[in-house]
C-alpha atoms as a PDB file:
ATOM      1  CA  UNK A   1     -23.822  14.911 -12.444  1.00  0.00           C
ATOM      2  CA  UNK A   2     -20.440  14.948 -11.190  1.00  0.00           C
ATOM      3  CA  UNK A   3     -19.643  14.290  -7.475  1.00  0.00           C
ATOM      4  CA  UNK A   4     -15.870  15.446  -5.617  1.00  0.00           C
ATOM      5  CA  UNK A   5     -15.489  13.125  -2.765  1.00  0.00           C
ATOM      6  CA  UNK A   6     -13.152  13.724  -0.054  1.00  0.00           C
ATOM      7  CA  UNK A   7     -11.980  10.687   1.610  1.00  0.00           C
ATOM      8  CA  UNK A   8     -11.113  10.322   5.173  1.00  0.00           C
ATOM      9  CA  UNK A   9     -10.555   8.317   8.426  1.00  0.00           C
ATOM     10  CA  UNK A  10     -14.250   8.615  10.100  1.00  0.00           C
ATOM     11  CA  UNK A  11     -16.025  10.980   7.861  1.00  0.00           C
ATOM     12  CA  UNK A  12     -15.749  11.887   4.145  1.00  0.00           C
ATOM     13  CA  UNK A  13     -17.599  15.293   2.229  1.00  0.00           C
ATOM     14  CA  UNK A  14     -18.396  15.013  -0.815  1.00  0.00           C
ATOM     15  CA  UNK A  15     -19.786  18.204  -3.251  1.00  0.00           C
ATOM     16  CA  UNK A  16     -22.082  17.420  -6.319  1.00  0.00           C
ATOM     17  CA  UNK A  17     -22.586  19.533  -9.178  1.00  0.00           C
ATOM     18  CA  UNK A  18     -25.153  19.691 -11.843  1.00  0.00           C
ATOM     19  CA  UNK A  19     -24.393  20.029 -15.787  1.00  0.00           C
ATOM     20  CA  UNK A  20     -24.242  23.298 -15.324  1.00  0.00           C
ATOM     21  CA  UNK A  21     -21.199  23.857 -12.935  1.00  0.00           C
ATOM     22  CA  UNK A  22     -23.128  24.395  -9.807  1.00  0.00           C
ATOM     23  CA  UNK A  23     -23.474  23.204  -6.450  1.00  0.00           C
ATOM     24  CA  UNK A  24     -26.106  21.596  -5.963  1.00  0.00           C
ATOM     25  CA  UNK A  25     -25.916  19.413  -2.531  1.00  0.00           C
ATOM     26  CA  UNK A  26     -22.779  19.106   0.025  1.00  0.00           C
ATOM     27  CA  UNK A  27     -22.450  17.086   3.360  1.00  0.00           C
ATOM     28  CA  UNK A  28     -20.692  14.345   4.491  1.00  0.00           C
ATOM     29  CA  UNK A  29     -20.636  10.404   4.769  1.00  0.00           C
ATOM     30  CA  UNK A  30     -18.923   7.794   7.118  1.00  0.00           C
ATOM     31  CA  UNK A  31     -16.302   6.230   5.853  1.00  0.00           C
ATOM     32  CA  UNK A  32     -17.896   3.047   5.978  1.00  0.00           C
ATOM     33  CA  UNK A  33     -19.087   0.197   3.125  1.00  0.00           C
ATOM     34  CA  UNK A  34     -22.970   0.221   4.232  1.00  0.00           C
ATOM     35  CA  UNK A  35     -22.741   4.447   4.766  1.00  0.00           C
ATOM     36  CA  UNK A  36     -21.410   4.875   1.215  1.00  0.00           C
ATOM     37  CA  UNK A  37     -23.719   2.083   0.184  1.00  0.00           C
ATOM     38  CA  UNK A  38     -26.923   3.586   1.475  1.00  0.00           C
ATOM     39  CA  UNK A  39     -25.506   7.047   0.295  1.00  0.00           C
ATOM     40  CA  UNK A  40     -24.444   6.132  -3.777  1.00  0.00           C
ATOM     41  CA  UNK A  41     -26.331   3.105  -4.378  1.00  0.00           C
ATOM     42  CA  UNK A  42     -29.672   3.317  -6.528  1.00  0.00           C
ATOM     43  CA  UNK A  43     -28.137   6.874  -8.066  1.00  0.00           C
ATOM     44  CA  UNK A  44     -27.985   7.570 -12.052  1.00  0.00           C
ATOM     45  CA  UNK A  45     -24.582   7.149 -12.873  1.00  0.00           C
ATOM     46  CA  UNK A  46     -22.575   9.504 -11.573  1.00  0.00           C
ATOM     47  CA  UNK A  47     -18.790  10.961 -12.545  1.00  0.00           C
ATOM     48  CA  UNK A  48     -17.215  10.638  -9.187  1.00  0.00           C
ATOM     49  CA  UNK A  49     -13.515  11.942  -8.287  1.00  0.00           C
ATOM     50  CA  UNK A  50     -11.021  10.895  -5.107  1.00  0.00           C
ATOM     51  CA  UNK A  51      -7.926  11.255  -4.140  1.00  0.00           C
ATOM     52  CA  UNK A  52      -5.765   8.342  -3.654  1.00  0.00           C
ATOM     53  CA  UNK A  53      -5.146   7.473  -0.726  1.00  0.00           C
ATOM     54  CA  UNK A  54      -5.247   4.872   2.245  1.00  0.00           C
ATOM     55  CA  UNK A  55      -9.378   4.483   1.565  1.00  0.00           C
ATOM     56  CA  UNK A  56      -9.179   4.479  -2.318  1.00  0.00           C
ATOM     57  CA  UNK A  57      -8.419   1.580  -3.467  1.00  0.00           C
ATOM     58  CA  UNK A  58     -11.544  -0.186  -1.948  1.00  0.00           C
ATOM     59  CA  UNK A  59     -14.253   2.917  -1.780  1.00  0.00           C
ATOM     60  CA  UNK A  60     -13.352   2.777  -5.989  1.00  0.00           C
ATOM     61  CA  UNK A  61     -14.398  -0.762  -6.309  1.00  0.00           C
ATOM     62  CA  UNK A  62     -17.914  -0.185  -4.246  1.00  0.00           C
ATOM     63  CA  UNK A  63     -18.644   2.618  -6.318  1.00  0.00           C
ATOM     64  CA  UNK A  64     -17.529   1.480  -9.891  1.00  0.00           C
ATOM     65  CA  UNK A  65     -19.615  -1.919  -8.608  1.00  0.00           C
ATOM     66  CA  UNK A  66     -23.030   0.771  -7.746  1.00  0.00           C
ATOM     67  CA  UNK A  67     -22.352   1.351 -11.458  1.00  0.00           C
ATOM     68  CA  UNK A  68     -20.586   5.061 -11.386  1.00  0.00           C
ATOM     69  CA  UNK A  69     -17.716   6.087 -13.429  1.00  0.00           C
ATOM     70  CA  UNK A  70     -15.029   6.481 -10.524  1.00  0.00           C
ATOM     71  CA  UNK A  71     -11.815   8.811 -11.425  1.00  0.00           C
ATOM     72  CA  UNK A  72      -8.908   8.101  -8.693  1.00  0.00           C
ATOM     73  CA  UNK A  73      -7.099  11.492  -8.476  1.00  0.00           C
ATOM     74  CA  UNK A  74      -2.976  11.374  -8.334  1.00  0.00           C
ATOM     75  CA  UNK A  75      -3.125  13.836  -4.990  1.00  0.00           C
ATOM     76  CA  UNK A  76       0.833  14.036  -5.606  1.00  0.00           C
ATOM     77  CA  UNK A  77       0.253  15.658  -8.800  1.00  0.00           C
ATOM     78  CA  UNK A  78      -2.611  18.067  -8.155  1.00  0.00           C
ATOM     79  CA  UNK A  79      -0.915  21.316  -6.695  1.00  0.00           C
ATOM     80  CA  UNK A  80      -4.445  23.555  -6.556  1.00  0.00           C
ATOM     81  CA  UNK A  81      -5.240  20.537  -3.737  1.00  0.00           C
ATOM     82  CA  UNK A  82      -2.030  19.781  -2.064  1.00  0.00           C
ATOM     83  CA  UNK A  83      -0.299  23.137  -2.090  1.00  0.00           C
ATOM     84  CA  UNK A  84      -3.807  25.040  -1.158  1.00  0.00           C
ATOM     85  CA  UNK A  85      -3.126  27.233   1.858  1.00  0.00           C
ATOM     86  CA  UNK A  86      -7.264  26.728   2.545  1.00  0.00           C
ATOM     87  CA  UNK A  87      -6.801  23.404   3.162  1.00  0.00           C
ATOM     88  CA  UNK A  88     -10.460  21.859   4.558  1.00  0.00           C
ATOM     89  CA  UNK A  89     -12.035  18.447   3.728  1.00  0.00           C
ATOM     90  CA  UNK A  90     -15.334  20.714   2.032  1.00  0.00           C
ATOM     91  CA  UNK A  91     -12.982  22.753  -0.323  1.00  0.00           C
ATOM     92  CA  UNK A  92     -11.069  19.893  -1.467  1.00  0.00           C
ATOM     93  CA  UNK A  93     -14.330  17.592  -2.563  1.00  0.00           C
ATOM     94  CA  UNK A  94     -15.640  20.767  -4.756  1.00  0.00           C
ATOM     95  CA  UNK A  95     -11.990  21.191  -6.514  1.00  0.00           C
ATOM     96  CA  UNK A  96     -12.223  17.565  -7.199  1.00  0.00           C
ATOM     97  CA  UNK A  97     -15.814  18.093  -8.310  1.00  0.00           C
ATOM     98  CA  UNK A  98     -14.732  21.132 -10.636  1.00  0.00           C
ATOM     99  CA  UNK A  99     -11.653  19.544 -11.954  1.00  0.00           C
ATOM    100  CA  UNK A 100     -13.426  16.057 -13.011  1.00  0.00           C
ATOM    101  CA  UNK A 101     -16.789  18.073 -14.176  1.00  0.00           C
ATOM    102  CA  UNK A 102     -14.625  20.186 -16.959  1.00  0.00           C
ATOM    103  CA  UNK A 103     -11.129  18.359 -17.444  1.00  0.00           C
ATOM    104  CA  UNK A 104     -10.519  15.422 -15.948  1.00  0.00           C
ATOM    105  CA  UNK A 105      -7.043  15.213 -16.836  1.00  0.00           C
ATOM    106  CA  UNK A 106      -6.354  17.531 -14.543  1.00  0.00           C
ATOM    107  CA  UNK A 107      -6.548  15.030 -11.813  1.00  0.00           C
ATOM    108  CA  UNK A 108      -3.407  12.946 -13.351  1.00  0.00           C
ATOM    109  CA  UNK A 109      -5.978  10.134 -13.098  1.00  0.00           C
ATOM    110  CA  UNK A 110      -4.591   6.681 -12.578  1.00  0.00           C
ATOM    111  CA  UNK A 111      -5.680   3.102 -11.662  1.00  0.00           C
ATOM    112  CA  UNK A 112      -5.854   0.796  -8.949  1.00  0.00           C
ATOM    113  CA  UNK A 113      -4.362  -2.735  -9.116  1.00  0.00           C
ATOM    114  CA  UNK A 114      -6.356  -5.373  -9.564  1.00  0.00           C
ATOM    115  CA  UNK A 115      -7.998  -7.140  -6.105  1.00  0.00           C
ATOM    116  CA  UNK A 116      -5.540 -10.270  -6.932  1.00  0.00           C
ATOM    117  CA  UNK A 117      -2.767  -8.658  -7.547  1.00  0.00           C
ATOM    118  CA  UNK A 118      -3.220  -6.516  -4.875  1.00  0.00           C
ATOM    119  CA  UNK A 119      -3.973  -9.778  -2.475  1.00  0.00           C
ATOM    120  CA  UNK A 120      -0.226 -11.050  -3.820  1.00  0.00           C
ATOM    121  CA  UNK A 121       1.014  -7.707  -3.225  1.00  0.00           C
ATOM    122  CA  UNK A 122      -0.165  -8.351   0.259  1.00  0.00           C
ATOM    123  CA  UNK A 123       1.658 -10.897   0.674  1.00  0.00           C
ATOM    124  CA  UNK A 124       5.234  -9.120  -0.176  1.00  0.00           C
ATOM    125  CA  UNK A 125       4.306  -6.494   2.183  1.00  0.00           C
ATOM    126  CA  UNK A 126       3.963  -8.524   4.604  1.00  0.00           C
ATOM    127  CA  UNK A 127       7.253 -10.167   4.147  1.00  0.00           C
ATOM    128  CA  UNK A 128       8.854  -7.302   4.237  1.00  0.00           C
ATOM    129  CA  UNK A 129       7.538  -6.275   7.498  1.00  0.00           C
ATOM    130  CA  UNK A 130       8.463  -9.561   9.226  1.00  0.00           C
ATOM    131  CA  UNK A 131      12.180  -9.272   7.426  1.00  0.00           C
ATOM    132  CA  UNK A 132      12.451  -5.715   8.968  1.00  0.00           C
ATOM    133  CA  UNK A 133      11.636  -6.909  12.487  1.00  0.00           C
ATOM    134  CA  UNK A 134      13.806  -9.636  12.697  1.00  0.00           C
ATOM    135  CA  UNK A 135      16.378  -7.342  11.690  1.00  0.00           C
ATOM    136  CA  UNK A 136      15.528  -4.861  14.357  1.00  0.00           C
ATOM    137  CA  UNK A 137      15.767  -7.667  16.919  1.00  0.00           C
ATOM    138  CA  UNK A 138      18.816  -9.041  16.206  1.00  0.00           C
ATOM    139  CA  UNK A 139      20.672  -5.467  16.021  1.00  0.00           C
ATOM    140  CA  UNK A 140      19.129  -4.762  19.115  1.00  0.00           C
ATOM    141  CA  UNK A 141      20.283  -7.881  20.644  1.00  0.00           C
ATOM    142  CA  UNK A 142      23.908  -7.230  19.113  1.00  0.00           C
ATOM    143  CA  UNK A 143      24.092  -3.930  20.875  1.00  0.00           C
ATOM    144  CA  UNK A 144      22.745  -5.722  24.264  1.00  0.00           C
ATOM    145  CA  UNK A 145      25.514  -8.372  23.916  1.00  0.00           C
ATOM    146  CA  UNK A 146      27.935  -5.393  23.194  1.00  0.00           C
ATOM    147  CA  UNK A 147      27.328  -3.153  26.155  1.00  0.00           C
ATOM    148  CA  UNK A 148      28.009  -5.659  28.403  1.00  0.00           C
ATOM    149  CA  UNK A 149      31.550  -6.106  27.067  1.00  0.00           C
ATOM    150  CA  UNK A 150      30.685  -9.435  24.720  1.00  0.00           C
ATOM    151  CA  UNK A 151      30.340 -10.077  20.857  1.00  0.00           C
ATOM    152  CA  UNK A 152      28.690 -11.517  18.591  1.00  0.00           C
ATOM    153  CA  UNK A 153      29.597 -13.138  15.587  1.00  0.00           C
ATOM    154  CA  UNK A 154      28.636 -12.933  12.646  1.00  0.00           C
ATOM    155  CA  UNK A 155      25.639 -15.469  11.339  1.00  0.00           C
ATOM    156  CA  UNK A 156      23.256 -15.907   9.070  1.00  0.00           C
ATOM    157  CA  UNK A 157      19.917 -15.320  10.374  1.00  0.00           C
ATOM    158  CA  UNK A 158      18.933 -19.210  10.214  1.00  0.00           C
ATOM    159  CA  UNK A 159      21.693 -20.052  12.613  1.00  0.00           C
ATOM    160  CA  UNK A 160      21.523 -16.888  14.494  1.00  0.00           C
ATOM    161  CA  UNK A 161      19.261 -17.919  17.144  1.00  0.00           C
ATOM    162  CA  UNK A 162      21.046 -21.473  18.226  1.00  0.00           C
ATOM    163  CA  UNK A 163      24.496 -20.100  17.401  1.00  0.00           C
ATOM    164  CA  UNK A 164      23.797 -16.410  19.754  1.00  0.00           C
ATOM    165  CA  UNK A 165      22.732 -18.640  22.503  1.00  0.00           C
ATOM    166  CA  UNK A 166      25.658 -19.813  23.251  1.00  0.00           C
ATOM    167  CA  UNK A 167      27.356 -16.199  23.061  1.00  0.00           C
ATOM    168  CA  UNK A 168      25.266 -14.691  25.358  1.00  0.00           C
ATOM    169  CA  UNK A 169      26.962 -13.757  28.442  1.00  0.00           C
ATOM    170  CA  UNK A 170      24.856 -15.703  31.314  1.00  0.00           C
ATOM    171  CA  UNK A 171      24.119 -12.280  32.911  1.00  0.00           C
ATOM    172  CA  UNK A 172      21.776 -11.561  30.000  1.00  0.00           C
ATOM    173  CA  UNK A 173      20.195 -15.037  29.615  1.00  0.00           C
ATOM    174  CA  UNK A 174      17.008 -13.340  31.085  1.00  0.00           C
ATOM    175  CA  UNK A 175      16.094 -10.690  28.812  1.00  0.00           C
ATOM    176  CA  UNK A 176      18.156 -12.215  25.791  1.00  0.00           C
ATOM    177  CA  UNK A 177      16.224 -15.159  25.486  1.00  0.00           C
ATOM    178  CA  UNK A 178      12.476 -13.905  24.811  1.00  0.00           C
ATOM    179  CA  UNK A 179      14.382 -12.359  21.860  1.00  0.00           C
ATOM    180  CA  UNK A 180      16.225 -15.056  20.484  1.00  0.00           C
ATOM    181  CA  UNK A 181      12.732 -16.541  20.827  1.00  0.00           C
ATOM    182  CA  UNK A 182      10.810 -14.050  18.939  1.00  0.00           C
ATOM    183  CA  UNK A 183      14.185 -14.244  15.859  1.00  0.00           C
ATOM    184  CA  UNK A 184      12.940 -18.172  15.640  1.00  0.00           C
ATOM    185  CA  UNK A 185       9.544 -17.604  15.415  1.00  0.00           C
ATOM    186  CA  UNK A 186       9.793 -14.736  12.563  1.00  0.00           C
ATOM    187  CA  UNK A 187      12.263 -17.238  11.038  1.00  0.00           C
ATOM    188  CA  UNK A 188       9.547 -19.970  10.473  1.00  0.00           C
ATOM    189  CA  UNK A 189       7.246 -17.163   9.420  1.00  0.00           C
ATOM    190  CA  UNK A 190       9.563 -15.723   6.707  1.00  0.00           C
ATOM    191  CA  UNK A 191      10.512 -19.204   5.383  1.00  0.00           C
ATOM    192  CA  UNK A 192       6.753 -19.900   4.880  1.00  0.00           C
ATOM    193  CA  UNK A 193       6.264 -16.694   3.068  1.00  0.00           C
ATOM    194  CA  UNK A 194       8.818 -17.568   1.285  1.00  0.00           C
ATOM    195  CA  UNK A 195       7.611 -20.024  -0.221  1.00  0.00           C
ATOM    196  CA  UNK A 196       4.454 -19.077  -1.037  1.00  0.00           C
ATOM    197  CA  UNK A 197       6.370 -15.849  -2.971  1.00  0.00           C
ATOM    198  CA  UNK A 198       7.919 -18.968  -4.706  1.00  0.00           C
ATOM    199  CA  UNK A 199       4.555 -19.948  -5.779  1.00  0.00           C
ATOM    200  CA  UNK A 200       3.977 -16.170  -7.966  1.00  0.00           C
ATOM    201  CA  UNK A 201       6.228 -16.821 -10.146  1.00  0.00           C
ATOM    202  CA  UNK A 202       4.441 -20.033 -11.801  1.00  0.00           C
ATOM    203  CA  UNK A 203       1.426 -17.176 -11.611  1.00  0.00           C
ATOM    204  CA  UNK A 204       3.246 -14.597 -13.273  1.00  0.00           C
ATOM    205  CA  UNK A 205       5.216 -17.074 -15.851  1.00  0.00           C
ATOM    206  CA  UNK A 206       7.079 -14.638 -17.553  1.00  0.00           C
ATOM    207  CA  UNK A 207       9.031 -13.601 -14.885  1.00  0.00           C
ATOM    208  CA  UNK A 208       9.980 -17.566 -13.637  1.00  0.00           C
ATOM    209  CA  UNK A 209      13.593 -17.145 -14.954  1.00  0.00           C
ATOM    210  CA  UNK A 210      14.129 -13.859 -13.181  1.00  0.00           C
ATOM    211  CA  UNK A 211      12.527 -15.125  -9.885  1.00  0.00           C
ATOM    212  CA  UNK A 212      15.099 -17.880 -10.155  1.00  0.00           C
ATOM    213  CA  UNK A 213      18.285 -15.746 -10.572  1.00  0.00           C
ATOM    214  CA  UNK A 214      17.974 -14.245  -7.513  1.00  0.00           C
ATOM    215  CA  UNK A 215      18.718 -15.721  -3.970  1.00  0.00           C
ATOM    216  CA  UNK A 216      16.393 -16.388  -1.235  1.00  0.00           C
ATOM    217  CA  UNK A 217      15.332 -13.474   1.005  1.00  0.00           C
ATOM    218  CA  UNK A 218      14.345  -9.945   0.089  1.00  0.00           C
ATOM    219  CA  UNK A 219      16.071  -9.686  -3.383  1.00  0.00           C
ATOM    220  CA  UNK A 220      13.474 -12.347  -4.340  1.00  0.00           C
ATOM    221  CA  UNK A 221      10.775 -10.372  -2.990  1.00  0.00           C
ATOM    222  CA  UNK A 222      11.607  -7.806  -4.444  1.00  0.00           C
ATOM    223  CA  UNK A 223      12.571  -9.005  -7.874  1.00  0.00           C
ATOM    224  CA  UNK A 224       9.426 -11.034  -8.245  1.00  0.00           C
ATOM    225  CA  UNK A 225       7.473  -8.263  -7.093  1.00  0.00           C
ATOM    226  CA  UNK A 226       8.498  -5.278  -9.845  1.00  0.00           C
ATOM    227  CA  UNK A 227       9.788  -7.843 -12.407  1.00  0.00           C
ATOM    228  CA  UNK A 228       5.998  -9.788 -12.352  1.00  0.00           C
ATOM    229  CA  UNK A 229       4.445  -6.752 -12.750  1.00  0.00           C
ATOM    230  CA  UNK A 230       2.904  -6.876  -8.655  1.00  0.00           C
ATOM    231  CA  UNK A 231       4.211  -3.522  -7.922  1.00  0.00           C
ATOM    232  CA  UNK A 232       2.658  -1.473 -11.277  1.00  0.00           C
ATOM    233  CA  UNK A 233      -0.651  -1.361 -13.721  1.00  0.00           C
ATOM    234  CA  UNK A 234       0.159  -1.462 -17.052  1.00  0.00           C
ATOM    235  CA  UNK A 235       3.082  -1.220 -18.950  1.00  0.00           C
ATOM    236  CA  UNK A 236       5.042   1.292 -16.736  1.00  0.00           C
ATOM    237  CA  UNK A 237       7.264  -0.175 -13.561  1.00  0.00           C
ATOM    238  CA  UNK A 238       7.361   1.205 -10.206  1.00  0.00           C
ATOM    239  CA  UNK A 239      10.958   2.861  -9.909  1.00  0.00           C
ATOM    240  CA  UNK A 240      13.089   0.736  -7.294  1.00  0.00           C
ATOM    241  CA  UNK A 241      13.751   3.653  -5.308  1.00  0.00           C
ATOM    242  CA  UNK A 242      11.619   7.141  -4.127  1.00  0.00           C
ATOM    243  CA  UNK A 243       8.456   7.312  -3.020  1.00  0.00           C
ATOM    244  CA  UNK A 244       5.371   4.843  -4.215  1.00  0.00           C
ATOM    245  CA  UNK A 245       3.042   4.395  -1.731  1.00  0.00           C
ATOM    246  CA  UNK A 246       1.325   0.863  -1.161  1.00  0.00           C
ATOM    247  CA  UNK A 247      -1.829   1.801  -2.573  1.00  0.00           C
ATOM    248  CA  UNK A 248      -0.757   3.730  -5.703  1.00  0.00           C
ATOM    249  CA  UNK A 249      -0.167   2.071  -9.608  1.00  0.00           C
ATOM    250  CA  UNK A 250       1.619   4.191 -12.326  1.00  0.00           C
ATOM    251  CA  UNK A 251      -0.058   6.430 -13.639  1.00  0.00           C
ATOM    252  CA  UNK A 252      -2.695   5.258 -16.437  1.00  0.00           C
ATOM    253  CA  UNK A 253      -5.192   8.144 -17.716  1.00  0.00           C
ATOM    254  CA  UNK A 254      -8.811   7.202 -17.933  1.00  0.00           C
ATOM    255  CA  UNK A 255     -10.885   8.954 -20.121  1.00  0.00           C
ATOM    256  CA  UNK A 256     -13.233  11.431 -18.590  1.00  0.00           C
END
């Protein structure tokens, strides 16, 4: 039996077919651990197919733990689902259905990263996030600065906050200050994800030597995260540029 399941926010549909090509149920779940639970566990094993996606990664790991052969569908690379001008939630779970009942290759199937290495992937993600706010505040507060005639210089962001202080024009203490507030706090935050990214690379040992080559900051994060193999399954790494969403690992077939 061979199930297409169509994942989304509140509600997914799934389509099951028999050995012989044909529907035999359809309906929908939630989108929730005990619905899917109550829905897929105590089932022969089933072949079930899904889309990548923001609910993938963890829906796979209940089902493959209920004991069903999961296939994770590369959405990006299946044009009969994507580019389909009949675009509904029921129509896509019976193409996945079809496609993983008679050829699964056709799905471009790949797989997820391990739960660890997802956890550490986390972890750079976050980072990331935290390094692209502070840089939004301090631009902002660099263009506050400037409209009111003033300048300032230019500092690292360590020394930023004490430093920009004293450049503030007094007119702007007010609304200036909360800011330079917030750049201190993300500054402590950074530096302590810092060094826990430190930390991967006596995880991920063959990388040490490139995690040390690079400086402190975002270069690090980023080098320890496609050199140590965070940011890809298997052999193949995730290109440093273009589009790779969060949830996605090269491409690794499974067999049907």
């Amino acid at each position: 039996m061979t199930v297409g399941l169509d994942l989304g926010d509140r509600y997914s549909h799934y389509c099951l077919f028999n050995s012989d090509g044909e529907v035999v149920e359809e309906g929908r779940v939630q989108s929730t651990e005990d619905a899917l639970r109550r829905h897929f566990e105590g089932e022969d094993c089933l072949r079930i197919a899904l889309e990548c996606g923001a609910h993938s990664t963890w829906v796979s790991r209940l089902l493959n733990a209920l004991g069903h052969l999961v296939i994770v569908a590369n959405a990006g690379k299946i044009s009969a689902i994507t580019g389909s001008e009949s675009k509904k939630d029921r129509n896509d779970a019976e193409k996945l259905a079809r496609f993983a009942a008679f050829d699964p290759k056709l799905l471009s199937p790949l797989e997820h990263r391990s739960e660890e290495r997802q956890v550490d992937l986390n972890l750079i993600h976050a980072r990331s996030t935290l390094g692209r706010a502070r840089t939004m505040i301090v631009s902002a507060l660099r263009c506050l600065v400037k409209s009111a005639g003033g300048r300032l210089p230019a500092y690292s962001t360590e020394s930023f906050p004490a430093l920009a202080l004293a450049a503030i024009p007094p007119a702007l203490s007010a609304v200036a200050t909360p800011l330079v507030e917030q750049i201190v706090l993300l500054n402590a935050q950074v530096d302590g994800m810092d060094k826990e990214i430190e930390t991967l690379s006596a995880k991920y040992p063959r990388d040490r030597s490139a995690a040390h080559r690079t400086r402190r900051g975002t270069d690090r994060c980023r080098r320890v995260c496609a050199d140590a193999g965070l940011a890809r399954c298997g052999q193949q790494p995730i290109p440093s540029r273009g589009f790779q969403s969060k949830w996605q690992a090269p491409i690794n077939l499974v067999s049907g």
